[in-house]
N, C-alpha and C. Protein backbone atom coordinates (compact mmCIF):
# COMPACT_ATOMS: atom_id res chain seq x y z
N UNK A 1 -11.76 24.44 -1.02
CA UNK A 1 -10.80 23.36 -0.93
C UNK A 1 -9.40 23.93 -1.17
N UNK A 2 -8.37 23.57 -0.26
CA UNK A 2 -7.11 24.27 -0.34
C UNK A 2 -6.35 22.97 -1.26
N UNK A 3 -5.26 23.69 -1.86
CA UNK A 3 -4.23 23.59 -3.03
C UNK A 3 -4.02 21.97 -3.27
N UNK A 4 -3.70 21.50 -1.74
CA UNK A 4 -3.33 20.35 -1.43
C UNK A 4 -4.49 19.21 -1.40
N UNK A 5 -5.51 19.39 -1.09
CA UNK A 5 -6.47 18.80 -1.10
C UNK A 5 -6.91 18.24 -2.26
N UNK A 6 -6.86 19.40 -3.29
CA UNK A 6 -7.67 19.11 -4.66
C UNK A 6 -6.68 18.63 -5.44
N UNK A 7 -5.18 18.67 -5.20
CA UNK A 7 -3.91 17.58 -5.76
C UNK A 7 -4.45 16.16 -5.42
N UNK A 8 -4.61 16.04 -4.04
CA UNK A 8 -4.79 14.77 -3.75
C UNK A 8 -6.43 14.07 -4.45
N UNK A 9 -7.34 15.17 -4.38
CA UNK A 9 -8.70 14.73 -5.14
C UNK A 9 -8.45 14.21 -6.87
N UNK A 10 -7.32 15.04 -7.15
CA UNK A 10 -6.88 15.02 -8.73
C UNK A 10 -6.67 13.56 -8.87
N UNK A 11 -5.17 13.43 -8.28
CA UNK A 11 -4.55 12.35 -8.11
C UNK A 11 -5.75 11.13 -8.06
N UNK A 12 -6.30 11.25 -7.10
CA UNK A 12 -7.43 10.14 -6.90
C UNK A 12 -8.16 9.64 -7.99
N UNK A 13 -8.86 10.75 -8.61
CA UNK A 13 -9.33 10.31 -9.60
C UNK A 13 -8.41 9.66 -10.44
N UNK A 14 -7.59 10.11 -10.58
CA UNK A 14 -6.56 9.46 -12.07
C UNK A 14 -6.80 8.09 -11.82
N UNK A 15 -5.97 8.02 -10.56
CA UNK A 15 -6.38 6.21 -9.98
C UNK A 15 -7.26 5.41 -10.11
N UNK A 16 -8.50 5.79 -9.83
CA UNK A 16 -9.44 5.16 -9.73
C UNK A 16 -10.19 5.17 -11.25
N UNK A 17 -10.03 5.93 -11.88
CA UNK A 17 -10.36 5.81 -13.72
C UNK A 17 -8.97 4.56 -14.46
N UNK A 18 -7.89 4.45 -14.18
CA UNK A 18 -7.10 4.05 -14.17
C UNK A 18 -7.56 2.25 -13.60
N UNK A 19 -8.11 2.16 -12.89
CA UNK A 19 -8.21 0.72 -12.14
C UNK A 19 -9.52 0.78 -12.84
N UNK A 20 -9.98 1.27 -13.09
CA UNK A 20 -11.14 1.13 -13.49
C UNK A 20 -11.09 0.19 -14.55
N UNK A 21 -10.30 1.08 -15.79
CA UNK A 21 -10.04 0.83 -17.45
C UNK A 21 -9.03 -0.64 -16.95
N UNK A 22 -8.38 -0.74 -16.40
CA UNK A 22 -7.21 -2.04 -16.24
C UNK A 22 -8.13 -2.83 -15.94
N UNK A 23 -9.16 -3.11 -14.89
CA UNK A 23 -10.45 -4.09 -15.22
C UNK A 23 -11.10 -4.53 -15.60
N UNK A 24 -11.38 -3.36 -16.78
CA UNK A 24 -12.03 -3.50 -17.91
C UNK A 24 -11.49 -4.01 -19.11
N UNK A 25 -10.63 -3.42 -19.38
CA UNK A 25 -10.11 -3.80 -21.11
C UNK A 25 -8.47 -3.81 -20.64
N UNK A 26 -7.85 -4.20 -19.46
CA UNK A 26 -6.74 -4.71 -19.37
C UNK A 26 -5.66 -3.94 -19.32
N UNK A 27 -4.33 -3.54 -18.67
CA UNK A 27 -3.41 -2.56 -18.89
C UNK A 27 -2.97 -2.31 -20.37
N UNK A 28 -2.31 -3.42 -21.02
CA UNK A 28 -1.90 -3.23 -22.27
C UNK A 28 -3.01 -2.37 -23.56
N UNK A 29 -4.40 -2.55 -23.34
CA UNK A 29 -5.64 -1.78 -24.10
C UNK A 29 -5.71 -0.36 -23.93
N UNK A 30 -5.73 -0.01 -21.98
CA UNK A 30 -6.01 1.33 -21.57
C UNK A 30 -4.69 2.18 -22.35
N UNK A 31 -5.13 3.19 -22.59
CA UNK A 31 -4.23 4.75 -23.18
C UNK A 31 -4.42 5.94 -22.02
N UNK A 32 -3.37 6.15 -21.83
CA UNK A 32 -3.42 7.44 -20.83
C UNK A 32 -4.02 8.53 -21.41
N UNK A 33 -4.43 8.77 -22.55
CA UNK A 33 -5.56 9.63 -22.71
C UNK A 33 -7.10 9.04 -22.25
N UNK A 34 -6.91 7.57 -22.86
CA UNK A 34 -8.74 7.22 -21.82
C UNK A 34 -8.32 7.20 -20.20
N UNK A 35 -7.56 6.91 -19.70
CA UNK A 35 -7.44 7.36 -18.00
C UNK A 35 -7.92 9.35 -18.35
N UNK A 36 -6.79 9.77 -18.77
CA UNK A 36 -6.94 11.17 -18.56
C UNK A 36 -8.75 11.42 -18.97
N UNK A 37 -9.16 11.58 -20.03
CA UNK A 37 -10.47 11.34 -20.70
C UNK A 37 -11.63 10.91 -19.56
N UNK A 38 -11.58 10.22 -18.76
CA UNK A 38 -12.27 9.22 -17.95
C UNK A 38 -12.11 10.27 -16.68
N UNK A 39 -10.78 10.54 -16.07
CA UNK A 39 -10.73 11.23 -14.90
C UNK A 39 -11.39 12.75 -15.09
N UNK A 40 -11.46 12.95 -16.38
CA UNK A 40 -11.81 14.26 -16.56
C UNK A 40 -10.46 15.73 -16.13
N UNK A 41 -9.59 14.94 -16.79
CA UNK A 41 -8.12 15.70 -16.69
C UNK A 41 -7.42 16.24 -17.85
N UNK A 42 -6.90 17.76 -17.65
CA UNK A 42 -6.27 17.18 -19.10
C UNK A 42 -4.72 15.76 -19.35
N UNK A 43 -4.52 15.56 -20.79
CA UNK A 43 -3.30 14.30 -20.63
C UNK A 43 -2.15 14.83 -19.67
N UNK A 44 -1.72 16.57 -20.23
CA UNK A 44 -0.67 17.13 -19.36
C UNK A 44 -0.86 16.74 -17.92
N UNK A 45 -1.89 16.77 -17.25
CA UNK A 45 -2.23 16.32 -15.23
C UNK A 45 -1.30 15.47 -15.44
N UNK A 46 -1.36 14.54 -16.20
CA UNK A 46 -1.46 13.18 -15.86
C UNK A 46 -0.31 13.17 -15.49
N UNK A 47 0.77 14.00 -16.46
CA UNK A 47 1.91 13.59 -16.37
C UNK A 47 3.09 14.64 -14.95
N UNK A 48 1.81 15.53 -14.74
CA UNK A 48 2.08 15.73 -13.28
C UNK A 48 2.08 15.13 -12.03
N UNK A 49 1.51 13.84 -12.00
CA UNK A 49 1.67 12.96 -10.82
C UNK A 49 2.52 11.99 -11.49
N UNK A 50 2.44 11.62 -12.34
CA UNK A 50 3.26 9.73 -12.97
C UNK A 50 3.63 10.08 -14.28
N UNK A 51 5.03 9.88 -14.65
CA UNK A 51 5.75 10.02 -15.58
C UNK A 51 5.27 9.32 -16.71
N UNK A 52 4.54 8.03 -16.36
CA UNK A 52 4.37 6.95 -17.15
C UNK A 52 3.51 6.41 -16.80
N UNK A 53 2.55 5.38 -17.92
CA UNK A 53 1.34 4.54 -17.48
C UNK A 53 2.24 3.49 -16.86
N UNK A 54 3.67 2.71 -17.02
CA UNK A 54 4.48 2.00 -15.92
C UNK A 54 4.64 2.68 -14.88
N UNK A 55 4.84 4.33 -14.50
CA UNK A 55 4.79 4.54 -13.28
C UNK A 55 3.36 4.48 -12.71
N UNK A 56 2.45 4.85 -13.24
CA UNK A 56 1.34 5.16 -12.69
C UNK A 56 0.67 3.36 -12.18
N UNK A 57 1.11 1.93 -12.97
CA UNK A 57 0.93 0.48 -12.50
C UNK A 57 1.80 -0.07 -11.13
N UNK A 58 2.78 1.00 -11.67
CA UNK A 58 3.90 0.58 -10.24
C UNK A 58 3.05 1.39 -8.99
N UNK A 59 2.51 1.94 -8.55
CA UNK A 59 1.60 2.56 -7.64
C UNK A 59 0.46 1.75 -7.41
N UNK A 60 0.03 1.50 -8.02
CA UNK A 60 -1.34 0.94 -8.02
C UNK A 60 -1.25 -0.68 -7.66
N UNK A 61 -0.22 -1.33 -8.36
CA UNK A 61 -0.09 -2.69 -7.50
C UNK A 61 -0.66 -2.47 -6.25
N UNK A 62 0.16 -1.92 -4.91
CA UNK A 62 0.25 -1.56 -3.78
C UNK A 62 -1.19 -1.01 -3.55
N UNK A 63 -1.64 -0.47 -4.36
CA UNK A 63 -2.90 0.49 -4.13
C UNK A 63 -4.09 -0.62 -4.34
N UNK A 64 -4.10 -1.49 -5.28
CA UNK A 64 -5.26 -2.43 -5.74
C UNK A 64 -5.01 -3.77 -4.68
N UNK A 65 -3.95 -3.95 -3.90
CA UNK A 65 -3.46 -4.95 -3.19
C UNK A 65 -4.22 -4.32 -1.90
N UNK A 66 -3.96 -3.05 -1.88
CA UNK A 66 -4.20 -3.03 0.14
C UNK A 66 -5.70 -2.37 -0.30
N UNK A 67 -6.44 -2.22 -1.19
CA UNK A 67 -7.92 -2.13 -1.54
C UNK A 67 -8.60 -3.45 -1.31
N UNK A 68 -7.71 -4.69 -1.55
CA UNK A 68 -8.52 -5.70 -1.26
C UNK A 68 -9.13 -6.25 -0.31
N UNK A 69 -7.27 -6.32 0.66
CA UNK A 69 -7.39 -6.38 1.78
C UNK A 69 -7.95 -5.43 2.95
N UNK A 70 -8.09 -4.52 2.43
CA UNK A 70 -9.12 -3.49 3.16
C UNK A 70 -10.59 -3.87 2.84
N UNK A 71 -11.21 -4.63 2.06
CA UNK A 71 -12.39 -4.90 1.69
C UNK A 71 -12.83 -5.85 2.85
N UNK A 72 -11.78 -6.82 3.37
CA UNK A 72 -11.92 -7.80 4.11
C UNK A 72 -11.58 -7.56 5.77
N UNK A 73 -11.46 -6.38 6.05
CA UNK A 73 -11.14 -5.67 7.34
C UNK A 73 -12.46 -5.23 8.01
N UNK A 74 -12.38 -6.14 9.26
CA UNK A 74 -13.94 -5.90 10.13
C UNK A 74 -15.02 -7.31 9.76
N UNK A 75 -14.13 -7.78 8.67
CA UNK A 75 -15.14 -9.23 8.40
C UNK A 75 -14.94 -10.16 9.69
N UNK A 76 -16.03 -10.49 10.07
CA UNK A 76 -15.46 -11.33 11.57
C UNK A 76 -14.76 -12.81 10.93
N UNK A 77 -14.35 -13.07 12.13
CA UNK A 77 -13.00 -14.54 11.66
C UNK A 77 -11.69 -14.30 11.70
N UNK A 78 -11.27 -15.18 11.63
CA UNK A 78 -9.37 -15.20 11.76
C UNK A 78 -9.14 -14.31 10.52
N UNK A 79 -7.81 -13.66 11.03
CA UNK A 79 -6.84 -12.48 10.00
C UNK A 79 -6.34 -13.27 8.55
N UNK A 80 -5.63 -14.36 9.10
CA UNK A 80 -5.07 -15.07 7.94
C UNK A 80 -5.78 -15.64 6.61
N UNK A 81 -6.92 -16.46 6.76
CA UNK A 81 -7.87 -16.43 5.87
C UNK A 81 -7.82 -15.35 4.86
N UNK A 82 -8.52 -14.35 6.15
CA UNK A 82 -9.03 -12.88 5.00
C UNK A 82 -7.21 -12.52 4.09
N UNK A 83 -6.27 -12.48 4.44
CA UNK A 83 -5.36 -12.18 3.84
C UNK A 83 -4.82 -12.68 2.96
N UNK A 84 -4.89 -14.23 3.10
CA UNK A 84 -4.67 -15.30 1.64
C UNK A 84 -5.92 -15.20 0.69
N UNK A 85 -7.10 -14.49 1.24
CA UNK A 85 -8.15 -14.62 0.29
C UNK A 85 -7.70 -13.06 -0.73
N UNK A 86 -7.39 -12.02 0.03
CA UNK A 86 -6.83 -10.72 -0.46
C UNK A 86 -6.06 -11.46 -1.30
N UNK A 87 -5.14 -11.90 -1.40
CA UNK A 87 -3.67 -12.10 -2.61
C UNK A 87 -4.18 -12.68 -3.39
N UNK A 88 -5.54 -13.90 -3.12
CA UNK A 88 -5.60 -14.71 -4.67
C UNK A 88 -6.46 -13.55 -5.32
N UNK A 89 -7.30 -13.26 -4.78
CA UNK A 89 -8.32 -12.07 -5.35
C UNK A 89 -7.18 -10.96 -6.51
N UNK A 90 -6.15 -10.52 -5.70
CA UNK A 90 -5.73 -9.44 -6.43
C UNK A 90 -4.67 -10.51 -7.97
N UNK A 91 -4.00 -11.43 -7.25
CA UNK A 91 -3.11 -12.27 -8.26
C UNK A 91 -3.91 -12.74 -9.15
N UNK A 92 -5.60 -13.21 -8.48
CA UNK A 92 -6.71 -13.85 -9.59
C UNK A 92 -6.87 -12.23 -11.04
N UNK A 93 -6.72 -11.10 -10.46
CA UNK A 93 -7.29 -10.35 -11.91
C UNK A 93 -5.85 -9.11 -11.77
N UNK A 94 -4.52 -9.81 -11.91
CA UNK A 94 -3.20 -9.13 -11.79
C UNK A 94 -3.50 -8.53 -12.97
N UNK A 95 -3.11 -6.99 -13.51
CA UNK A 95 -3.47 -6.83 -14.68
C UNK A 95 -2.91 -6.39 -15.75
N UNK A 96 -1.20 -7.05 -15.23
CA UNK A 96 -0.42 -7.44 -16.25
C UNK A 96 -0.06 -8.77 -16.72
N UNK A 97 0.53 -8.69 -17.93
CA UNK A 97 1.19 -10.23 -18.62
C UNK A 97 2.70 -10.27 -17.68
N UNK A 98 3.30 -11.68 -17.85
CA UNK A 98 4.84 -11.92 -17.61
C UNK A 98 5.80 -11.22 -18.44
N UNK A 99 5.38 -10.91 -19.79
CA UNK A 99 6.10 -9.88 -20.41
C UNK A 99 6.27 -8.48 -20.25
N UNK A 100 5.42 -7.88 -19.58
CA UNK A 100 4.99 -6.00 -19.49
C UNK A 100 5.49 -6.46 -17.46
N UNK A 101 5.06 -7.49 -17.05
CA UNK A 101 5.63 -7.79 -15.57
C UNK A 101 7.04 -7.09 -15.78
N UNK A 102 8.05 -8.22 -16.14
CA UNK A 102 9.43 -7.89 -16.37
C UNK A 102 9.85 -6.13 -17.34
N UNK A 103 8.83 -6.17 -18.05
CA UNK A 103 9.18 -4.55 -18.61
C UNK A 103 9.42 -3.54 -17.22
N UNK A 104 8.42 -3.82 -16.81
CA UNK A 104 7.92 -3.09 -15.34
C UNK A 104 8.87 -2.81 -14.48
N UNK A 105 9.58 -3.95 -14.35
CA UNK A 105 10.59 -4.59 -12.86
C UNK A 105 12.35 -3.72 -13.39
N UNK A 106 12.42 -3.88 -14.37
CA UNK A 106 13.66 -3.70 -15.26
C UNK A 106 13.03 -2.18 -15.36
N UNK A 107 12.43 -1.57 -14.97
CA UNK A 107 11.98 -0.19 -15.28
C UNK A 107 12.55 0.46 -13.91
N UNK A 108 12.20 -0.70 -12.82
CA UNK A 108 12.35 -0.12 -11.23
C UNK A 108 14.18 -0.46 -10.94
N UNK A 109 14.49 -1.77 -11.63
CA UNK A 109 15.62 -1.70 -10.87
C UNK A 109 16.71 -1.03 -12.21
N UNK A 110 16.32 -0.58 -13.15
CA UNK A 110 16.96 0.47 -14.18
C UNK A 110 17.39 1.85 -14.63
N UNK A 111 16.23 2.44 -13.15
CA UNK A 111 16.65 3.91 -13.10
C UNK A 111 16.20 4.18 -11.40
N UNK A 112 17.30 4.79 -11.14
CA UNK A 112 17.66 5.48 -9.82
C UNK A 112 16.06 5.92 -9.75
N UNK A 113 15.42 7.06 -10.36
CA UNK A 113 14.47 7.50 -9.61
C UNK A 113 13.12 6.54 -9.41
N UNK A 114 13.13 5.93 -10.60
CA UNK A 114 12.38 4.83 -10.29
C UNK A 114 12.22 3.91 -9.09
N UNK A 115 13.32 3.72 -9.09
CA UNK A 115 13.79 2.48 -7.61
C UNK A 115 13.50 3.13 -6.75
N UNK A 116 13.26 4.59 -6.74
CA UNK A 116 13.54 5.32 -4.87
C UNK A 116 12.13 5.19 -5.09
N UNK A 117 11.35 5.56 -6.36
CA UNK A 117 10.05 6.18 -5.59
C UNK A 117 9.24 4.94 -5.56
N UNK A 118 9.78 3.48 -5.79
CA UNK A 118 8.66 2.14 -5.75
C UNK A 118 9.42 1.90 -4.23
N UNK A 119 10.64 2.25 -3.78
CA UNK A 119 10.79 1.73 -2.55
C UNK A 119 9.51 2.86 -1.53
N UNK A 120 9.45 3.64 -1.94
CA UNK A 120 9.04 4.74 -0.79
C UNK A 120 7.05 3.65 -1.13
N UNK A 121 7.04 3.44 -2.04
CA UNK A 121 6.06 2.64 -2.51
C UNK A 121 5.51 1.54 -1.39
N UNK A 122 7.03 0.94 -1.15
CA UNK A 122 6.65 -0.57 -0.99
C UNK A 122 6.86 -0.57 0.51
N UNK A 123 7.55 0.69 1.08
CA UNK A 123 7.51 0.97 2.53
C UNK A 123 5.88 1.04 3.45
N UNK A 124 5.31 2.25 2.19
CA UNK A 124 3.92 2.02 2.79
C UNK A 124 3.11 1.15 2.74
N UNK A 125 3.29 -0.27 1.98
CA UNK A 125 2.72 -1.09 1.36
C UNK A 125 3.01 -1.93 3.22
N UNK A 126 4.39 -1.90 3.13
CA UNK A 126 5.13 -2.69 4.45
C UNK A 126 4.43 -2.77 5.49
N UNK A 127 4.22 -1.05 5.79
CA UNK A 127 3.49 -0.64 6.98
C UNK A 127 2.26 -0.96 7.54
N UNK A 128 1.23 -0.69 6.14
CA UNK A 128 0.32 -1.19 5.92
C UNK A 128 -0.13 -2.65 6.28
N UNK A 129 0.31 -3.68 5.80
CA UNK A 129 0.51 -5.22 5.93
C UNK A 129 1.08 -5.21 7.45
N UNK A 130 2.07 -4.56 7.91
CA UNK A 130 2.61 -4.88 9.11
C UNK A 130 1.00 -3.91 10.68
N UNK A 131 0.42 -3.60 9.94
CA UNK A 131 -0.83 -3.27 10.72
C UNK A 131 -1.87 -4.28 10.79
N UNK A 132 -2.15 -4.82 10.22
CA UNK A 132 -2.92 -6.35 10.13
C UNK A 132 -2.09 -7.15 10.51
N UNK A 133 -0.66 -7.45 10.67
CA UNK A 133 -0.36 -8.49 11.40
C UNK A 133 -0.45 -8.56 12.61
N UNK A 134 -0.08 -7.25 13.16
CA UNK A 134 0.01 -6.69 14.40
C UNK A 134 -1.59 -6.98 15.04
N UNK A 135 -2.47 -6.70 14.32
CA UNK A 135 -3.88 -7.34 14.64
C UNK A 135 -3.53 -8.93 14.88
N UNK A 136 -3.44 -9.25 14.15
CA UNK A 136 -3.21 -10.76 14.29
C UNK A 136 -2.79 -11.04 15.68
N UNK A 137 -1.33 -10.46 15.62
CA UNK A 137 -0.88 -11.15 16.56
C UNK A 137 -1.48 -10.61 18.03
N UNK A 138 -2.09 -9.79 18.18
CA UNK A 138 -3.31 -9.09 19.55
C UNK A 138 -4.18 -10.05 19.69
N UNK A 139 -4.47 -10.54 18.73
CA UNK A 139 -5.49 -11.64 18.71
C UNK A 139 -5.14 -12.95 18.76
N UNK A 140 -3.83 -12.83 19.28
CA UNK A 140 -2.97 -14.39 18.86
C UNK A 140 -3.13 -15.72 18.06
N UNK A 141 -3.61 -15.16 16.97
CA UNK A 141 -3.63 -15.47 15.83
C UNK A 141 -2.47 -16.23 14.95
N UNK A 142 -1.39 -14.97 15.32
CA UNK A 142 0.14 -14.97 14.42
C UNK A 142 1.06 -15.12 15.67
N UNK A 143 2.16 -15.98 15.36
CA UNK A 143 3.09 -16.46 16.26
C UNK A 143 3.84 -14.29 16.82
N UNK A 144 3.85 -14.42 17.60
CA UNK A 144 4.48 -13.01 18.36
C UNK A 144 5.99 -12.82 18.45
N UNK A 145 7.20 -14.21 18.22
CA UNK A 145 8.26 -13.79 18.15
C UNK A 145 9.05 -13.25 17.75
N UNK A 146 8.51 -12.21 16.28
CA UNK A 146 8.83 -11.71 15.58
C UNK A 146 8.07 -10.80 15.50
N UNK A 147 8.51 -9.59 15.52
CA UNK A 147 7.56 -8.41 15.06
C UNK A 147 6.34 -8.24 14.11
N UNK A 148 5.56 -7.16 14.23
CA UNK A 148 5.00 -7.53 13.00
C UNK A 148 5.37 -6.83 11.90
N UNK A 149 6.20 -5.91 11.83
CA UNK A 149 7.11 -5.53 10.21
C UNK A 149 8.29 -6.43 9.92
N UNK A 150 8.75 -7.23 10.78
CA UNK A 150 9.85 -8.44 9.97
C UNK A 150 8.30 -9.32 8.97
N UNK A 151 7.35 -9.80 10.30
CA UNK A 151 6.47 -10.69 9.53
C UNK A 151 5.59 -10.07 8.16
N UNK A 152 6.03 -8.55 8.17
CA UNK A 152 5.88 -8.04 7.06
C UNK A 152 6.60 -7.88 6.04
N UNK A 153 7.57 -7.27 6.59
CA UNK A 153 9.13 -7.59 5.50
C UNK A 153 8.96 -9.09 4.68
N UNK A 154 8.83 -10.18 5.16
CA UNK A 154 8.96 -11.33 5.11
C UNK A 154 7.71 -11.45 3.85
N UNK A 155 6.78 -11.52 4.25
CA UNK A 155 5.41 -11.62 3.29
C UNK A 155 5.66 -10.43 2.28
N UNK A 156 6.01 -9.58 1.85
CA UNK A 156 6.36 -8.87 0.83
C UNK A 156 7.55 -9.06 0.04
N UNK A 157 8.47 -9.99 0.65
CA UNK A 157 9.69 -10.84 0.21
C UNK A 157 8.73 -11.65 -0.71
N UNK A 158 8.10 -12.21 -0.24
CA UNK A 158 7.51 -13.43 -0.76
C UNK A 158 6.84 -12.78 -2.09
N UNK A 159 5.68 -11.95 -1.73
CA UNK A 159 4.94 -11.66 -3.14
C UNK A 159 5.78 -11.50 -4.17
N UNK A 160 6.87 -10.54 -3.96
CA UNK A 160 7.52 -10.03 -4.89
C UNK A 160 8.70 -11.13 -5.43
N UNK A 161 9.12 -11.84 -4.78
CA UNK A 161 9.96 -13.37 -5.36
C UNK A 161 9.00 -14.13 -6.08
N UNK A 162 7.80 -14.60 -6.33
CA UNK A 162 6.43 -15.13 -6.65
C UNK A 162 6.73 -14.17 -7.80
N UNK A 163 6.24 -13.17 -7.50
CA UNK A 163 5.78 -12.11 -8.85
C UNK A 163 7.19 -12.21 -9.94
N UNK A 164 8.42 -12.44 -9.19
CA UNK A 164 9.44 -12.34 -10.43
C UNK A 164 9.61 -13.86 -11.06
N UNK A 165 9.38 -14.60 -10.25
CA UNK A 165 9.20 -15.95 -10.86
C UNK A 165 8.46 -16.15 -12.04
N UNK A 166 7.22 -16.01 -11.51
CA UNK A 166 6.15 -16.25 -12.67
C UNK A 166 6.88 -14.91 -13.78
N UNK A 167 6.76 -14.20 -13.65
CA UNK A 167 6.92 -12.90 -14.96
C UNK A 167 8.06 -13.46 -16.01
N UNK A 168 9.27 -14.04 -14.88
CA UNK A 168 9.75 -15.17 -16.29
C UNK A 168 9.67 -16.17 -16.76
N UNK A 169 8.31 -16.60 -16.56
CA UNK A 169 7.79 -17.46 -16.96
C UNK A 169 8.63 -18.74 -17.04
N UNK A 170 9.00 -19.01 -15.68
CA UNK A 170 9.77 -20.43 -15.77
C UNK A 170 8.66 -21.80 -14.98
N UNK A 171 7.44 -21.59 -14.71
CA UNK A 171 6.55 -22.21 -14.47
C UNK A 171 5.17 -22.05 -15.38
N UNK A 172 4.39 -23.33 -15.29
CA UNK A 172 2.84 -23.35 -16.34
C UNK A 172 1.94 -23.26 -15.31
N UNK A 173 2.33 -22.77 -13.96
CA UNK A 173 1.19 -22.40 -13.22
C UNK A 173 0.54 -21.02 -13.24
N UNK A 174 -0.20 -20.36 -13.07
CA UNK A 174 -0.90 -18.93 -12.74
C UNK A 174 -0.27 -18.55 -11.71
N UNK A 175 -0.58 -16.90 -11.86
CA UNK A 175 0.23 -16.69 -10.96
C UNK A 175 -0.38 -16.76 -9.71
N UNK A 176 -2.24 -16.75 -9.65
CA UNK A 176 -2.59 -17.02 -8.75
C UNK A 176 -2.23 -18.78 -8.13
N UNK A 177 -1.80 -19.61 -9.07
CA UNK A 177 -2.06 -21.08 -8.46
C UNK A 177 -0.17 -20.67 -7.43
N UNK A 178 0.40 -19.69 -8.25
CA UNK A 178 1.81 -19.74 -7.81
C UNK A 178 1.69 -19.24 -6.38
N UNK A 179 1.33 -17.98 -5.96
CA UNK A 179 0.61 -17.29 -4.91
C UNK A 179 0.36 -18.30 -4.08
N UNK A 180 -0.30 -19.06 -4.32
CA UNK A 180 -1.63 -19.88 -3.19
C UNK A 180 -0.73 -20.78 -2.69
N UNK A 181 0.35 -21.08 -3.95
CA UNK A 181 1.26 -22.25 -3.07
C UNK A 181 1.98 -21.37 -2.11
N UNK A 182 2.96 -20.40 -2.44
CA UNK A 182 3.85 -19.57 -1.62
C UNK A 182 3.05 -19.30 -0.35
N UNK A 183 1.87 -18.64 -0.28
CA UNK A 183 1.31 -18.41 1.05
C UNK A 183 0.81 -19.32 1.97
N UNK A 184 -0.01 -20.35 1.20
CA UNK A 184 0.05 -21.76 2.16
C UNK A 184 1.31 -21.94 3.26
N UNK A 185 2.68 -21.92 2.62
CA UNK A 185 3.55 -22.56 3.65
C UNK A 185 4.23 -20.97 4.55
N UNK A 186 4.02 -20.13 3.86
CA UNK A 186 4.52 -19.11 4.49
C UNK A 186 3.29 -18.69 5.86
N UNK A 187 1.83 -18.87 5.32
CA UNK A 187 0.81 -18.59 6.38
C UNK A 187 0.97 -19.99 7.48
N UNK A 188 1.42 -21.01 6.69
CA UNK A 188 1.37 -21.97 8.03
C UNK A 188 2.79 -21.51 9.05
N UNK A 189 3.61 -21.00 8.38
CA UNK A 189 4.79 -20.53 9.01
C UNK A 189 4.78 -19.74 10.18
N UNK A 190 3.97 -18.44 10.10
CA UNK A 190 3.66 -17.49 10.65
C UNK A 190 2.23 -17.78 11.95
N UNK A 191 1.67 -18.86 11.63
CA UNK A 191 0.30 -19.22 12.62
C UNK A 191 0.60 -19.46 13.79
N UNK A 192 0.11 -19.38 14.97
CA UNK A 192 0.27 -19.96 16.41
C UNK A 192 0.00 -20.85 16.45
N UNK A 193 0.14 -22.41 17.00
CA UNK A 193 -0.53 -23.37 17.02
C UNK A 193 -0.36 -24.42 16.13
């Protein structure tokens, strides 16, 4: 296995011991020594891919989001469904509080390197989402007058306005009940028909 390969095998694991423990006993419980411990790394790895267990959550949003919706890819039936069912799924077991939310956010828009590397983040996140719409709309499913990376741009506007809402907790809804409302009118927005 060449150099690059077994970075990326490294990396992987971290992740996936990492989502693991946040499922289990919650972000605020897990210690980057039980990720490291778990991946079978030493703590130093760790801090060769992600500066921080906040950098290493700021990745994984994106990563546990398009895991879902990849779960639901090839399921026969309309696109939209499977995609509002992806967001409550991931918003149903989000696996931060509104308090460590906003720690998080104030982490990204607080330091330059931060901000570049959640945008380079949220580009692939973009792309990603804007590939299932693009299904959609082949299948005319999703209205076509708009591309499908605006109708992506657009739906990642949304999560992330949702996600800063709730984190300051200026509503007594969940963030999944918050979600379900936002995508309701945004998925009826985007439908053909």
């Amino acid at each position: 296995m060449n150099r690059e390969a077994k970075k990326k095998q490294t990396r992987a694991r971290i992740i996936e011991a990492a989502i693991g423990l946040f499922e289990r006993q919650g972000y605020e419980a897990t210690t980057v020594q039980q990720i490291t411990d778990l991946a079978d790394v030493a703590k130093g790895t760790f801090f060769n891919y992600f500066t921080s267990k906040e950098d290493l959550i700021l990745e994984l949003q994106g990563f546990i989001l398009m895991r879902e919706i990849e779960s639901k890819r090839g399921v026969p039936g309309p696109i939209l469904p499977q995609l509002h069912e992806s967001l409550q799924a991931y918003a149903r077991h989000f696996p931060m509080t509104p308090p460590l939310t906003r720690a998080v956010l104030q982490g990204i828009y607080g330091s330059q390197r931060v901000g570049t590397a959640q945008f380079a983040r949220s580009e692939e996140f973009l792309n990603y989402v804007a590939s299932i719409i693009a299904i959609g709309q082949e299948r005319g499913e999703i209205r076509n007058d708009m591309s499908a990376d605006k109708i992506a741009r657009l739906a990642v506007q949304c999560y992330y306005g949702v996600l800063m809402f709730w984190a300051l907790e200026q509503c007594q809804a969940s963030l999944e009940e918050q979600m379900a409302a936002q995508f309701d009118v945004f998925f009826d927005g985007i439908r053909t028909g």
